[in-house]
C-alpha atoms as a PDB file:
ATOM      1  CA  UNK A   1      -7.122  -3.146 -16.128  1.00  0.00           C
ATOM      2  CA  UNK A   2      -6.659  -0.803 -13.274  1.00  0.00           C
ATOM      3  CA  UNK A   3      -2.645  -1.593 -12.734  1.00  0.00           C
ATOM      4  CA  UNK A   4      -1.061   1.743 -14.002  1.00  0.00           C
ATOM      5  CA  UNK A   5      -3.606   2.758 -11.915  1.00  0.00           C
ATOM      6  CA  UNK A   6      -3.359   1.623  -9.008  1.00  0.00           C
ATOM      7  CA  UNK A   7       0.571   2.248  -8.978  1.00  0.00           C
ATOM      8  CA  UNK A   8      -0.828   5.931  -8.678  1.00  0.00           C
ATOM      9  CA  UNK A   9      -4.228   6.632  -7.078  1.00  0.00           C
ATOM     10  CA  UNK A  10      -4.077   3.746  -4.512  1.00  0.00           C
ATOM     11  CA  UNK A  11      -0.397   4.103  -3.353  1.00  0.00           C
ATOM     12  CA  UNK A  12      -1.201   8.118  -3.086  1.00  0.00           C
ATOM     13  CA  UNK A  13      -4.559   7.878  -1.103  1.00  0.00           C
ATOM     14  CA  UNK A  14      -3.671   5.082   0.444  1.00  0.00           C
ATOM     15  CA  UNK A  15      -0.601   5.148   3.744  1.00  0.00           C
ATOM     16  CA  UNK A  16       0.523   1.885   1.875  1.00  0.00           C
ATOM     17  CA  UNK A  17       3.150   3.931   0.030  1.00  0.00           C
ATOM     18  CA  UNK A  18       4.489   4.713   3.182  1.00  0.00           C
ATOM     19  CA  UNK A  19       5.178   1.193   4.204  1.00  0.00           C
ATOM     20  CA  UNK A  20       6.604   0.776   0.760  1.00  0.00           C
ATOM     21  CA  UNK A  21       9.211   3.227   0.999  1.00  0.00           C
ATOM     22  CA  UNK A  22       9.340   2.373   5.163  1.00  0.00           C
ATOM     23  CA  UNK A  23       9.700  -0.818   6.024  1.00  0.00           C
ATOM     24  CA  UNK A  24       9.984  -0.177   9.718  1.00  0.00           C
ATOM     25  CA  UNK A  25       6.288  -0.065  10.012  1.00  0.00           C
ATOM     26  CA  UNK A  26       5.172  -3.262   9.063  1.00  0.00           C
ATOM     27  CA  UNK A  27       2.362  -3.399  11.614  1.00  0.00           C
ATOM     28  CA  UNK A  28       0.768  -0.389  10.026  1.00  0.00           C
ATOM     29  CA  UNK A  29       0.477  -2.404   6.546  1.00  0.00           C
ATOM     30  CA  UNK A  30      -1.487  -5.043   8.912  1.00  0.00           C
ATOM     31  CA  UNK A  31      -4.102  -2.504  11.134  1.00  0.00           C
ATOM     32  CA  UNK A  32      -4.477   0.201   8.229  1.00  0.00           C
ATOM     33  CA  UNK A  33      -4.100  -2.269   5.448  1.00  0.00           C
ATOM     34  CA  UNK A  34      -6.336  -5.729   4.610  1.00  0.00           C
ATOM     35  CA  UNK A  35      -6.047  -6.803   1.381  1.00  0.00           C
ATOM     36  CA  UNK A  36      -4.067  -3.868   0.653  1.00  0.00           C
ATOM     37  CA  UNK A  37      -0.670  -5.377   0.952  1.00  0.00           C
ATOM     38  CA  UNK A  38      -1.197  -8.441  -0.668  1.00  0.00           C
ATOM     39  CA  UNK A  39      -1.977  -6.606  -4.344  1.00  0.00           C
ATOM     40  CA  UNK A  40       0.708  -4.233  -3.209  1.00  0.00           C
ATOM     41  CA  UNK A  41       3.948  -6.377  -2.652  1.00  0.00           C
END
């Protein structure tokens, strides 16, 4: 429904792209992001 979506709006709004592309910062995905990662990855 909302996937090709998603891939777009969420990941540009949302910091989650930038544990995507930086794995580093995987405590970021945890504070900034609930349920975020799990739909993500």
């Amino acid at each position: 429904m909302i996937k090709p979506t998603e891939s777009s709006s969420p990941v540009r709004r949302h910091p989650l792209n930038t544990i995507k592309k930086a794995p580093e910062r995987p405590k970021h995905n945890k504070k900034g992001a609930g349920a975020a990662p799990e739909r993500l990855f």
